[in-house]
PDB file of N, CA and C in Angstrom:
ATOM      1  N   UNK A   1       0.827  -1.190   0.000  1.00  0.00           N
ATOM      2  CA  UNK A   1       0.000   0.000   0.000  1.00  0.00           C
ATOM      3  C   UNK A   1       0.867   1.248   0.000  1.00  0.00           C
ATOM      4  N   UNK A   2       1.974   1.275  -0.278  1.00  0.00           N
ATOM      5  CA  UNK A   2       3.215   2.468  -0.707  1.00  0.00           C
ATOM      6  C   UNK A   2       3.024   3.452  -1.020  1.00  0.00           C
ATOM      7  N   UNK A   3       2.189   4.256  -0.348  1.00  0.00           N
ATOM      8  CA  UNK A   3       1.706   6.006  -1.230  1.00  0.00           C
ATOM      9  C   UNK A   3       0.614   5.842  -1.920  1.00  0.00           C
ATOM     10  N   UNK A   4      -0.272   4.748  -2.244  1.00  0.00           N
ATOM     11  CA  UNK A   4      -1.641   4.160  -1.983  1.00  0.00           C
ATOM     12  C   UNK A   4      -2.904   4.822  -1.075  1.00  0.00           C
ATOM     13  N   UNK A   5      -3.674   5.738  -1.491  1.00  0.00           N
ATOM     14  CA  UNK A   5      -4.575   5.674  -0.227  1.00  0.00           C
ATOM     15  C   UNK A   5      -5.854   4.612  -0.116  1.00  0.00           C
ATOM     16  N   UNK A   6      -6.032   4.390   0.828  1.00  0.00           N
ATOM     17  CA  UNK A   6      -6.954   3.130   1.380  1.00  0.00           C
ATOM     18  C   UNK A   6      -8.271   3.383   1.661  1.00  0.00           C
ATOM     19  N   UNK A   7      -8.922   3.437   0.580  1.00  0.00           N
ATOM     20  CA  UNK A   7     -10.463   3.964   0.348  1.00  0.00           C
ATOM     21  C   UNK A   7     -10.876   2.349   0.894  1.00  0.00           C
ATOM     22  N   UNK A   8     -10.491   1.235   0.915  1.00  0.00           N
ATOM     23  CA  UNK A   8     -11.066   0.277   1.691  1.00  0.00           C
ATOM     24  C   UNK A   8     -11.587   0.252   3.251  1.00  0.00           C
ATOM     25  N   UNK A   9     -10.389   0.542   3.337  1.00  0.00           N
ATOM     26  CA  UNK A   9     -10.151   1.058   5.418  1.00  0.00           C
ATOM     27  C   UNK A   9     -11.238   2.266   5.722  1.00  0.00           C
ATOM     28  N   UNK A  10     -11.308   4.023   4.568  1.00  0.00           N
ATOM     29  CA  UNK A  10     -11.899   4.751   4.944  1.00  0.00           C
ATOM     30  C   UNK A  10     -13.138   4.016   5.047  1.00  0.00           C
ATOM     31  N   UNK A  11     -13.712   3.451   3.734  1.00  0.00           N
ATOM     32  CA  UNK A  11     -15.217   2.894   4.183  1.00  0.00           C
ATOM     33  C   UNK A  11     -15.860   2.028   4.629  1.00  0.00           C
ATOM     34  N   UNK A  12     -14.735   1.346   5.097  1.00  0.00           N
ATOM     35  CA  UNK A  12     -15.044  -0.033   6.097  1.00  0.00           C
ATOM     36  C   UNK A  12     -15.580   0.977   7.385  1.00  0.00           C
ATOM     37  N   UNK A  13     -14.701   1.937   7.635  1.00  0.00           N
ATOM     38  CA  UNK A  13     -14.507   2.730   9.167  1.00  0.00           C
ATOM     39  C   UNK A  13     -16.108   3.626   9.125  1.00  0.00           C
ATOM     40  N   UNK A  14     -16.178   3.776   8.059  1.00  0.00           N
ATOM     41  CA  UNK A  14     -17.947   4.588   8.004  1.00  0.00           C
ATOM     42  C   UNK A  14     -18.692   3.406   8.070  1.00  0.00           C
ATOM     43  N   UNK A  15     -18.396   2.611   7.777  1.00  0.00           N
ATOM     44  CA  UNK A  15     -19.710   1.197   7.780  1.00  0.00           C
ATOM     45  C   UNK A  15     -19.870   1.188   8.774  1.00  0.00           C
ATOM     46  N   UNK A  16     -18.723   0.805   9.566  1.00  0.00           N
ATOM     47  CA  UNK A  16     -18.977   0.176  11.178  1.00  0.00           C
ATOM     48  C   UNK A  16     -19.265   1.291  12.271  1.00  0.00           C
ATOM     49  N   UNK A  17     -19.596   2.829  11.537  1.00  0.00           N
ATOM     50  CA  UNK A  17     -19.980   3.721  12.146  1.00  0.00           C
ATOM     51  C   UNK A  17     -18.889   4.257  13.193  1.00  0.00           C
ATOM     52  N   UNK A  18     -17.802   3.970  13.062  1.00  0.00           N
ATOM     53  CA  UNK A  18     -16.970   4.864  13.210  1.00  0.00           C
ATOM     54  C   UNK A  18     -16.263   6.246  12.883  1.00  0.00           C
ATOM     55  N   UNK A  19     -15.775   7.441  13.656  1.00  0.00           N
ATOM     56  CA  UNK A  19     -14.829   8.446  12.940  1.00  0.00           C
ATOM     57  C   UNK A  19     -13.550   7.736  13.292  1.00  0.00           C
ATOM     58  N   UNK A  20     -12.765   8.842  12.525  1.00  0.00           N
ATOM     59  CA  UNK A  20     -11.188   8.581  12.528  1.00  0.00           C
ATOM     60  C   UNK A  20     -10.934   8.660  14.090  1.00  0.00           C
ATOM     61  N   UNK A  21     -11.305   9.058  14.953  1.00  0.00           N
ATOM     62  CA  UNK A  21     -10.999   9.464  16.406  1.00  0.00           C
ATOM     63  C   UNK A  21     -11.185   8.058  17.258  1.00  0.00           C
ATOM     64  N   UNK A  22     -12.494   7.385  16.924  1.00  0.00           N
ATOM     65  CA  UNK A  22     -13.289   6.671  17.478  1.00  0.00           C
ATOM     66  C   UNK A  22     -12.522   4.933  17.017  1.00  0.00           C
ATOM     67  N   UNK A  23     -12.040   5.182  16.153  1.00  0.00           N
ATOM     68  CA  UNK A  23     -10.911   3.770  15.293  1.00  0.00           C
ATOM     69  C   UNK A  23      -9.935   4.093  15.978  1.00  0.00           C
ATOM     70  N   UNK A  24      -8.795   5.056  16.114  1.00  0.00           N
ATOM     71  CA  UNK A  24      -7.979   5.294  16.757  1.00  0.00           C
ATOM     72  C   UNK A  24      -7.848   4.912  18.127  1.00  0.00           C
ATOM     73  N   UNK A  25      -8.750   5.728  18.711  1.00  0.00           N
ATOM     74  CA  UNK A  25      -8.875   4.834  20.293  1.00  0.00           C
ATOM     75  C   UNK A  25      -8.921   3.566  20.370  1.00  0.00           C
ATOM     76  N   UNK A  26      -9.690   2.601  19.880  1.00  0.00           N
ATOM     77  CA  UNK A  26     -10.270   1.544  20.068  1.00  0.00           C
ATOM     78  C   UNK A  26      -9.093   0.693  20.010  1.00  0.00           C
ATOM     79  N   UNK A  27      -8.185   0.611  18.454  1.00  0.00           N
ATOM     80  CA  UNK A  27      -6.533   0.654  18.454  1.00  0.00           C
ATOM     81  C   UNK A  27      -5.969   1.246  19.168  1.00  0.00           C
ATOM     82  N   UNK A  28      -5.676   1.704  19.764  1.00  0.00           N
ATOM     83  CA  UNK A  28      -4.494   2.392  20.509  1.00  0.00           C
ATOM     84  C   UNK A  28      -3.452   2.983  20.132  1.00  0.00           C
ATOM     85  N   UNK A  29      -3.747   4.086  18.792  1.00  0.00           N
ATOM     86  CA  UNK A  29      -2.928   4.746  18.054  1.00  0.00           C
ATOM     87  C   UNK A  29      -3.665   6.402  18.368  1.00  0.00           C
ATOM     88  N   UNK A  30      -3.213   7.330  17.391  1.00  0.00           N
ATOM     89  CA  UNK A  30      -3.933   8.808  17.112  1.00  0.00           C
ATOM     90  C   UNK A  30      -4.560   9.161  16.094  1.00  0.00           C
ATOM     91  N   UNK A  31      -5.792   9.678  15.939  1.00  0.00           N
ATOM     92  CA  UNK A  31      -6.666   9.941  14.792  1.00  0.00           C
ATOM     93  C   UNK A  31      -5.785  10.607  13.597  1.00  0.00           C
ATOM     94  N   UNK A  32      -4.790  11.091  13.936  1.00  0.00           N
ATOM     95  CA  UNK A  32      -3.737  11.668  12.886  1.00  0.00           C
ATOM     96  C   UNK A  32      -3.132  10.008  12.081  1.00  0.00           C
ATOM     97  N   UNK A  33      -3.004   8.963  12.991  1.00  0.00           N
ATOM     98  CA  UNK A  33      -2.638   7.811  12.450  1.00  0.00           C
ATOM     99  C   UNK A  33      -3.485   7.438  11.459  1.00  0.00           C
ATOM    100  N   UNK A  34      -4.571   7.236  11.997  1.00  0.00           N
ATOM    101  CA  UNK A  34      -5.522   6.640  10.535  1.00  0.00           C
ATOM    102  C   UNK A  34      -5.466   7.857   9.853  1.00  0.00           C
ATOM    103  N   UNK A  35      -5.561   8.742   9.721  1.00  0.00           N
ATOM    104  CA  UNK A  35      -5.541   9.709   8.750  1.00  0.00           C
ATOM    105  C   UNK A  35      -4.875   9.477   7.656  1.00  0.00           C
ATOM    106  N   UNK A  36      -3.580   9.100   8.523  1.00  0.00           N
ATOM    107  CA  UNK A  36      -2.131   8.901   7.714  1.00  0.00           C
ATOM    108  C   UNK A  36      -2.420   7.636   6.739  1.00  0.00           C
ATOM    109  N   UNK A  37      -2.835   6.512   7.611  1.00  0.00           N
ATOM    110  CA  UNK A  37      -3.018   5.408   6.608  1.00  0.00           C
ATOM    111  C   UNK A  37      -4.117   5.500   5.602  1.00  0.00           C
ATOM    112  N   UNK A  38      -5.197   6.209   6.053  1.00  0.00           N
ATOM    113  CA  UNK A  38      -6.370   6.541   5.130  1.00  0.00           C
ATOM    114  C   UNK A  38      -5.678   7.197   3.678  1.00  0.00           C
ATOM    115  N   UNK A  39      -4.940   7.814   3.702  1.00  0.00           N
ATOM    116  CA  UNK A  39      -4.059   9.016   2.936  1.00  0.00           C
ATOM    117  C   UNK A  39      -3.056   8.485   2.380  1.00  0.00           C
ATOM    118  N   UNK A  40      -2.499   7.141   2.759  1.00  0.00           N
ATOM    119  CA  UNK A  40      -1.685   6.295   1.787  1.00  0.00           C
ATOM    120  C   UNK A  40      -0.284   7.255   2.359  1.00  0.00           C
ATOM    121  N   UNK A  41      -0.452   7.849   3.395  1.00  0.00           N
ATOM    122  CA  UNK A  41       1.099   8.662   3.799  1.00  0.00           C
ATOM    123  C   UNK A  41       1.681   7.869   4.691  1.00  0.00           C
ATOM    124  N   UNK A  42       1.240   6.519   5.610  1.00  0.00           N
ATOM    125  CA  UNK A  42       2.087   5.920   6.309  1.00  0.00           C
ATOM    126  C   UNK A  42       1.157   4.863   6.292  1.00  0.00           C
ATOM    127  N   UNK A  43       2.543   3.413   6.436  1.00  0.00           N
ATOM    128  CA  UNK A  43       2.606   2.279   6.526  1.00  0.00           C
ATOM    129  C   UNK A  43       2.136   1.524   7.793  1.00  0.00           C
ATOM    130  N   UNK A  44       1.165   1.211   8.343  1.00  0.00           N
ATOM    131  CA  UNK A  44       0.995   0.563   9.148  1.00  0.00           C
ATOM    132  C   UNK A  44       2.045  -0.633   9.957  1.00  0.00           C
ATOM    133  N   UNK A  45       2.266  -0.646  11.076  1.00  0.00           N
ATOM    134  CA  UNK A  45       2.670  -2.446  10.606  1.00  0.00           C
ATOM    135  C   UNK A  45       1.396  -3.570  10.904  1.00  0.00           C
ATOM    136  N   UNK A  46       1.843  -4.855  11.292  1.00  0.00           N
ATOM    137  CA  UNK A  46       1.038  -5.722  10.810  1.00  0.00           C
ATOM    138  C   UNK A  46       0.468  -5.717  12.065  1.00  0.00           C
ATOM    139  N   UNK A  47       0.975  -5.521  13.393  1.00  0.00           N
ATOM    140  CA  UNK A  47       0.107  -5.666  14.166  1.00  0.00           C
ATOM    141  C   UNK A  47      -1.099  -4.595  14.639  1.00  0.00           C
ATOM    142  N   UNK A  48      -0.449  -3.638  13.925  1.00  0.00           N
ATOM    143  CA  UNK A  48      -1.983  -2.548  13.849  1.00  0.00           C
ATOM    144  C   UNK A  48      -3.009  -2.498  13.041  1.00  0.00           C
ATOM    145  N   UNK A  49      -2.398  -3.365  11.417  1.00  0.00           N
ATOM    146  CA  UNK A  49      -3.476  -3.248  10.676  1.00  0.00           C
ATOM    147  C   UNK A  49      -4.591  -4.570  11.336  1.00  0.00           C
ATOM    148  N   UNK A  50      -3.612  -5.417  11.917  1.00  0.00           N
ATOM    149  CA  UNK A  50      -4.610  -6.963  12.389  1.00  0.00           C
ATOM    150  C   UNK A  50      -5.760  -6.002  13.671  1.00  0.00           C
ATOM    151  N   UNK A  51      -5.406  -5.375  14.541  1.00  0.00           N
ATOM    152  CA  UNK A  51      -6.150  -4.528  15.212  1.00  0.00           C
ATOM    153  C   UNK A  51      -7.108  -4.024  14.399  1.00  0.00           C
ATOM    154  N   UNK A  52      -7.082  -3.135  13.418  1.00  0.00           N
ATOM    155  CA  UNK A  52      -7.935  -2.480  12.767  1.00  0.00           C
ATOM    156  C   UNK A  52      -8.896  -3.133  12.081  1.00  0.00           C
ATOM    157  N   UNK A  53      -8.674  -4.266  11.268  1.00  0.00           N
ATOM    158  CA  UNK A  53      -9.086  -5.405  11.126  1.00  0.00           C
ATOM    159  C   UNK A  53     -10.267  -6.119  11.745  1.00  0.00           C
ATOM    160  N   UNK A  54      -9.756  -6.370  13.390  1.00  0.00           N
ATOM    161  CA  UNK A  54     -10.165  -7.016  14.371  1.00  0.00           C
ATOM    162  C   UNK A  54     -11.417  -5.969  14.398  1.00  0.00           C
ATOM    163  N   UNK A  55     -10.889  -4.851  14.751  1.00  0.00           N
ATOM    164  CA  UNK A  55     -12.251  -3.621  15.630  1.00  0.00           C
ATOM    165  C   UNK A  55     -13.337  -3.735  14.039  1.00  0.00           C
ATOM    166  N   UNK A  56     -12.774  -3.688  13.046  1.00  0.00           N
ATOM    167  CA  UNK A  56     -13.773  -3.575  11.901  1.00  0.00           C
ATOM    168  C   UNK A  56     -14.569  -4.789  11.189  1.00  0.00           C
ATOM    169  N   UNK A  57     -13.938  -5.967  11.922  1.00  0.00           N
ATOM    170  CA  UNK A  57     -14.770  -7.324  11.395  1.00  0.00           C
ATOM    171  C   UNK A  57     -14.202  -7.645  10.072  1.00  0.00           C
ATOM    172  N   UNK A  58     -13.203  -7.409   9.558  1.00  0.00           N
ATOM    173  CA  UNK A  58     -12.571  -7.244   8.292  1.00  0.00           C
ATOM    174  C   UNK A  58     -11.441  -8.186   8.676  1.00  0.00           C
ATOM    175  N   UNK A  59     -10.854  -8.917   6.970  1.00  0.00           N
ATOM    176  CA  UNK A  59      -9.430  -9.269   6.951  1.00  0.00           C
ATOM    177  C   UNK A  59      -8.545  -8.229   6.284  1.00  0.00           C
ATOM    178  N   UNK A  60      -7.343  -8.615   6.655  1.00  0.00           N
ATOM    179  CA  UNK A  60      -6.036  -7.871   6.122  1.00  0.00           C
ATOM    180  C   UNK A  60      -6.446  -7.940   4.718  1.00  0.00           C
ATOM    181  N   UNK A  61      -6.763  -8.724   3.617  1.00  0.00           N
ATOM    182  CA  UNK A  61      -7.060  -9.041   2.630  1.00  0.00           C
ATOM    183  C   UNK A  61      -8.557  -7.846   1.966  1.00  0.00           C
ATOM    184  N   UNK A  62      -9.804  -7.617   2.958  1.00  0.00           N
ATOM    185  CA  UNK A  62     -10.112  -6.499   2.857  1.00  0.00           C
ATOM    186  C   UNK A  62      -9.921  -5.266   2.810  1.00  0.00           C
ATOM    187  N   UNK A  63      -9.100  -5.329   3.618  1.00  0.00           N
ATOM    188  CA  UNK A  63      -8.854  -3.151   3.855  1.00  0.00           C
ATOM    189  C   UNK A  63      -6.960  -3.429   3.039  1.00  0.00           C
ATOM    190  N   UNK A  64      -6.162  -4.234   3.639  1.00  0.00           N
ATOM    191  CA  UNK A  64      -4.755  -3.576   3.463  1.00  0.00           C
ATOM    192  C   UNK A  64      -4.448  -4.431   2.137  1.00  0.00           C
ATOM    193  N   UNK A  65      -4.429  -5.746   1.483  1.00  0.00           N
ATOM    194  CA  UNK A  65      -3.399  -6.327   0.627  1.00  0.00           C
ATOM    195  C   UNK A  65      -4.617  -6.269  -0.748  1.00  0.00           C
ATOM    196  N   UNK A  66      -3.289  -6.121  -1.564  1.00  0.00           N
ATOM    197  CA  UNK A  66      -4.316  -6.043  -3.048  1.00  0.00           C
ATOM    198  C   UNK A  66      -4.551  -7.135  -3.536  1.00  0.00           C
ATOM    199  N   UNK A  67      -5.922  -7.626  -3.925  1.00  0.00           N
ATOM    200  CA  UNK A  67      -6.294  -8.711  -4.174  1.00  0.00           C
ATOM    201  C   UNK A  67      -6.301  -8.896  -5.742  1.00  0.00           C
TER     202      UNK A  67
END
């Protein structure tokens, strides 16, 4: 996802009725973080995207790897 932005992740995160603030917490990162990954400006690693994942009912295969 290298400078990629992740329109998967943004609308997974509106499905499950989340904001960027409200994903952040739940992970244990900063709403500037998802921003970042929303925006294709930073790389997650794997154990945050599996978090994000987790809170959204989603696989890595949904929101982060190109299928």
């Amino acid at each position: 996802m290298d400078g990629v932005k992740n329109e998967r992740l943004k609308e997974a995160r509106k499905q499950a009725g989340f904001s960027q603030a409200q994903l952040a917490k739940a992970v244990g990162v900063t709403r500037q973080t998802i921003c970042f990954i929303e925006s294709g400006s930073y790389n997650p690693t794997l154990n945050l995207c599996m978090n994000i994942c987790k809170t959204l009912g989603k696989t890595l295969d949904d929101l982060f790897w190109e299928v």
